[in-house]
PDB file of N, CA and C in Angstrom:
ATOM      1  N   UNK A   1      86.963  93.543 100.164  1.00  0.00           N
ATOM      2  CA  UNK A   1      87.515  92.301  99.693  1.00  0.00           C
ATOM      3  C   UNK A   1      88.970  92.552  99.335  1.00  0.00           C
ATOM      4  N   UNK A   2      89.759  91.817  99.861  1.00  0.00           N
ATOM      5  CA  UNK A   2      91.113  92.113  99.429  1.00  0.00           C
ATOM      6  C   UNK A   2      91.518  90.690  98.604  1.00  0.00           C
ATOM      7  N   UNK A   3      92.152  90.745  97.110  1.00  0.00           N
ATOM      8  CA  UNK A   3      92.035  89.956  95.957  1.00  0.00           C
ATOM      9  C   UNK A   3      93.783  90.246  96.037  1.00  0.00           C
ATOM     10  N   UNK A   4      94.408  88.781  96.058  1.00  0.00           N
ATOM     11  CA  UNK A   4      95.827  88.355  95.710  1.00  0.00           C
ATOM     12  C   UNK A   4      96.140  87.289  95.376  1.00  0.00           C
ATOM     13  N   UNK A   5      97.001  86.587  94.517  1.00  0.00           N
ATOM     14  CA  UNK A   5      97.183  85.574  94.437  1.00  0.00           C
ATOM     15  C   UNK A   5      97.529  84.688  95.465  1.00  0.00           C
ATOM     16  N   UNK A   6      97.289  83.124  95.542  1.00  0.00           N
ATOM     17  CA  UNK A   6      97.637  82.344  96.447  1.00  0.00           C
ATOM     18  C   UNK A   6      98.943  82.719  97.050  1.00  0.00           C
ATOM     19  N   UNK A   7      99.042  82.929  98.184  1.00  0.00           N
ATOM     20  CA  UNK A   7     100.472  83.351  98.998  1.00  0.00           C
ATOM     21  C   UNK A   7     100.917  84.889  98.473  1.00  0.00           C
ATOM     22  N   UNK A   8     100.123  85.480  98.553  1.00  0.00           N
ATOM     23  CA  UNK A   8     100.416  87.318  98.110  1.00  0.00           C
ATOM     24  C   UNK A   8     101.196  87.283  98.717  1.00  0.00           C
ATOM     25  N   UNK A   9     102.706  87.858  98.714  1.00  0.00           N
ATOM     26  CA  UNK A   9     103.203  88.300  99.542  1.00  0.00           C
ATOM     27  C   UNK A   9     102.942  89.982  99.308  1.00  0.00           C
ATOM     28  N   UNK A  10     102.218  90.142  98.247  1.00  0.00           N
ATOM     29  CA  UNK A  10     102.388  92.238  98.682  1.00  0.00           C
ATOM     30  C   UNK A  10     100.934  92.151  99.480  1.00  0.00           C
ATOM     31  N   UNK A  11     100.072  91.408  99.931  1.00  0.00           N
ATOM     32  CA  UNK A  11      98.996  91.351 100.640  1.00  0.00           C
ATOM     33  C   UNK A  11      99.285  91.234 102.313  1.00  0.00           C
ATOM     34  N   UNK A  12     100.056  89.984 102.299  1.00  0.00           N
ATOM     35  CA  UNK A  12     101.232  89.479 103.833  1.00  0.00           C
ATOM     36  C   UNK A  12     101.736  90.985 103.913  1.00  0.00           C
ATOM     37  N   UNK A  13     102.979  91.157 103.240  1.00  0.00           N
ATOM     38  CA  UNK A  13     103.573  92.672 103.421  1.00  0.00           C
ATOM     39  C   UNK A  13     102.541  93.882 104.179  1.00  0.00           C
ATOM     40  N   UNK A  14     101.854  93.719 103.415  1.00  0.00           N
ATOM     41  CA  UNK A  14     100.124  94.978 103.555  1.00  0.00           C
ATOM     42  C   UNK A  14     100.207  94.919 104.986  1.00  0.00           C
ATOM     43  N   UNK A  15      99.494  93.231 105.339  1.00  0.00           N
ATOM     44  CA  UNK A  15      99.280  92.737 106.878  1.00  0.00           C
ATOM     45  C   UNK A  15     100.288  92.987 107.676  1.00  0.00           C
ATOM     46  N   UNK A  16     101.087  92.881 107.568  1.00  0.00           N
ATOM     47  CA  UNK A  16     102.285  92.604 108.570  1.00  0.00           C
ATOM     48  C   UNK A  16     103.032  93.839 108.633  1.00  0.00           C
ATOM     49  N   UNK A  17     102.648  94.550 108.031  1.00  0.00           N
ATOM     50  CA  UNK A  17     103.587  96.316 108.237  1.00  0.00           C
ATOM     51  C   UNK A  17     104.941  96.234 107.527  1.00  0.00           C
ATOM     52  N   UNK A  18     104.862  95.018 106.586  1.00  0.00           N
ATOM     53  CA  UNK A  18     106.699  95.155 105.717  1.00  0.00           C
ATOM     54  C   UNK A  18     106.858  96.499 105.639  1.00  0.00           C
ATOM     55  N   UNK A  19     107.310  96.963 105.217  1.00  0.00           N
ATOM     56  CA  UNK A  19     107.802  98.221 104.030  1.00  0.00           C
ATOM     57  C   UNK A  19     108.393  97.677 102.869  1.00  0.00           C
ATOM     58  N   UNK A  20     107.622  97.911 101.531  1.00  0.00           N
ATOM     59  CA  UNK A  20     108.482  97.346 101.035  1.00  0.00           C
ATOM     60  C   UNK A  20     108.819  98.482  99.562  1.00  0.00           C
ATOM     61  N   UNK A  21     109.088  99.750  99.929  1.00  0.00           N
ATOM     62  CA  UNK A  21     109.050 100.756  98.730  1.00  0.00           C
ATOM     63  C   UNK A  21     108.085 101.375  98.406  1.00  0.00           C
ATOM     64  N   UNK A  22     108.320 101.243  96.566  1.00  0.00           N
ATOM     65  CA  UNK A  22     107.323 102.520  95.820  1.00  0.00           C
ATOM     66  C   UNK A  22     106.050 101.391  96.013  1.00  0.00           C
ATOM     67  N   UNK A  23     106.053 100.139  96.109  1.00  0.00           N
ATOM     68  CA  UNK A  23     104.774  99.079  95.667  1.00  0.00           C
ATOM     69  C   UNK A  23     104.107  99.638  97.004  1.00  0.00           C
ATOM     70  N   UNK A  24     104.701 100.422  98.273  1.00  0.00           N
ATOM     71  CA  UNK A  24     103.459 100.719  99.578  1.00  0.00           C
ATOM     72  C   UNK A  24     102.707 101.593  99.039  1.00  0.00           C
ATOM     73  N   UNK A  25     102.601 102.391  98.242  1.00  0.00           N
ATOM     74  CA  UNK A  25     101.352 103.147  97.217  1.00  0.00           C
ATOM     75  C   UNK A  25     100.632 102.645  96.899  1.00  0.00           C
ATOM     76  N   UNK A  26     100.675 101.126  96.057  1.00  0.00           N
ATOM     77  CA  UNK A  26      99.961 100.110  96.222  1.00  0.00           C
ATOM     78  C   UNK A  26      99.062  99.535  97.507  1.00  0.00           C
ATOM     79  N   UNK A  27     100.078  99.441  97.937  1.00  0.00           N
ATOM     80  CA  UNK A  27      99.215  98.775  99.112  1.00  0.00           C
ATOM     81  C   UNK A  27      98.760  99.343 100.341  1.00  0.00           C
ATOM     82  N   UNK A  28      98.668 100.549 100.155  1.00  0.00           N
ATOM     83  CA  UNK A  28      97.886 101.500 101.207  1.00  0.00           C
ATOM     84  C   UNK A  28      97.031 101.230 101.540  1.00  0.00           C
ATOM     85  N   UNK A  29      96.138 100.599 100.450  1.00  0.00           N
ATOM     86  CA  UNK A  29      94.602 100.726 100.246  1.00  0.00           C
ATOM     87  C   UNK A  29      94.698  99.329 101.270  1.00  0.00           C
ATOM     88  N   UNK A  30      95.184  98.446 101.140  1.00  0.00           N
ATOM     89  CA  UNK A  30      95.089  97.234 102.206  1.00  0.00           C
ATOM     90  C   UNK A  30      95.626  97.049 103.653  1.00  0.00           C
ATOM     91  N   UNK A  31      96.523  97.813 103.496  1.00  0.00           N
ATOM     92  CA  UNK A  31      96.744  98.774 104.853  1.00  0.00           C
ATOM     93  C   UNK A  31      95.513  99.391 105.903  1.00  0.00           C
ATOM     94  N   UNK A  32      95.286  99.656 105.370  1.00  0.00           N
ATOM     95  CA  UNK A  32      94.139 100.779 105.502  1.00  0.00           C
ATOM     96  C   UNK A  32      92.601 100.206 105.926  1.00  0.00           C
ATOM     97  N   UNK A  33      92.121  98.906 105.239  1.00  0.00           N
ATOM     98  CA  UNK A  33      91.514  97.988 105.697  1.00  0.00           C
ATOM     99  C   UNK A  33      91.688  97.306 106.293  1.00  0.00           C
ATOM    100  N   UNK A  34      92.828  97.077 106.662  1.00  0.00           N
ATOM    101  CA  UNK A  34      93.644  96.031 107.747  1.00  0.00           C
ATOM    102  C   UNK A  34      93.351  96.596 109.271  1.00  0.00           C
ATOM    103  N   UNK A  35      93.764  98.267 108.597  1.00  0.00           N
ATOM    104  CA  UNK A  35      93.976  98.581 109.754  1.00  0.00           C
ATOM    105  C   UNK A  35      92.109  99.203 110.721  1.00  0.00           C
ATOM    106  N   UNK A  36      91.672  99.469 110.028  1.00  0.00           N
ATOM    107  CA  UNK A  36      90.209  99.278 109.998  1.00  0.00           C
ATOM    108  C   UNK A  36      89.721  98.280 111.030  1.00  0.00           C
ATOM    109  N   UNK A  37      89.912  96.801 110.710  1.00  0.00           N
ATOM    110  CA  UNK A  37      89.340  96.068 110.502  1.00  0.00           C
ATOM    111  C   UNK A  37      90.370  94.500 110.540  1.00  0.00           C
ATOM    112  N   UNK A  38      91.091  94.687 111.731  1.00  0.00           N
ATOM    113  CA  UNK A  38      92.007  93.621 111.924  1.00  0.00           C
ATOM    114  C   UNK A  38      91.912  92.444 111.966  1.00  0.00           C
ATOM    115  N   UNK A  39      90.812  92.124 112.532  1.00  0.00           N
ATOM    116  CA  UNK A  39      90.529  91.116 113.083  1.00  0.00           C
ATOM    117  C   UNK A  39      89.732  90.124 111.274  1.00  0.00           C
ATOM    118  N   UNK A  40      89.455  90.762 110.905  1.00  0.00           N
ATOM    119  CA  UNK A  40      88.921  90.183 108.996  1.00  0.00           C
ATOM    120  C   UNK A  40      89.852  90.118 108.425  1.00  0.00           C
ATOM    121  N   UNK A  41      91.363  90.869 107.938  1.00  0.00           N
ATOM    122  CA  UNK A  41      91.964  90.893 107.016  1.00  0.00           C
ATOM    123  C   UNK A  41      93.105  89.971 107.214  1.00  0.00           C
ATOM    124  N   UNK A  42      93.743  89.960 108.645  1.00  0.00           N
ATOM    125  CA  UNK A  42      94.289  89.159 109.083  1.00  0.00           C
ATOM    126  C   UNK A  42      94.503  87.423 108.935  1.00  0.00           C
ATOM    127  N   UNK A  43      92.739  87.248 109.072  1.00  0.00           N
ATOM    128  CA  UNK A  43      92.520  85.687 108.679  1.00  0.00           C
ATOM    129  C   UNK A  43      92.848  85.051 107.363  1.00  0.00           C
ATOM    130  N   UNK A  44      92.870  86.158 106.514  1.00  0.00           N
ATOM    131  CA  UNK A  44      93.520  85.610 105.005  1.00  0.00           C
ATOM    132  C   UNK A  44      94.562  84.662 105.229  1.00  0.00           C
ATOM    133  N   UNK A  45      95.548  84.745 106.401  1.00  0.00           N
ATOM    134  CA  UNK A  45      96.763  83.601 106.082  1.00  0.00           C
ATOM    135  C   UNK A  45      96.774  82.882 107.696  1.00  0.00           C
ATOM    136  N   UNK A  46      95.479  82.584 108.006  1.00  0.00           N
ATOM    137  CA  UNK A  46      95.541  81.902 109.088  1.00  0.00           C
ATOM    138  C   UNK A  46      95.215  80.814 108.932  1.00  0.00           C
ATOM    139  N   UNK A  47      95.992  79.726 109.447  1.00  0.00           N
ATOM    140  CA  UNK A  47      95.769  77.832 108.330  1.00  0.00           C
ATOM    141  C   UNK A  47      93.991  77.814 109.456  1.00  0.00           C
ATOM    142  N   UNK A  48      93.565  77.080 108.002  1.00  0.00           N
ATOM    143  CA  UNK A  48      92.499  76.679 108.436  1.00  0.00           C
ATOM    144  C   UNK A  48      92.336  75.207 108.960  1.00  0.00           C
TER     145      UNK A  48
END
């Protein structure tokens, strides 16, 4: 389960391969499931 507020952008960032600094320590872990598992984590910001 990946948990962010409405419009995460450090979640988007996660998805989308930003770089965005020391916060990618953070977000490894969603990285990492993303990258897992693309096709699930992805849909978080796909309009429904």
């Amino acid at each position: 389960m990946i948990v962010g507020h409405y419009g995460c952008g450090g979640v988007r960032a996660a998805i989308t391969g930003i770089e965005c600094g020391i916060v990618d320590y953070w977000l490894h872990s969603v990285r990492e499931l993303d990258s897992r598992h693309p096709q699930d984590a992805g849909s978080a910001f796909m309009p429904s």
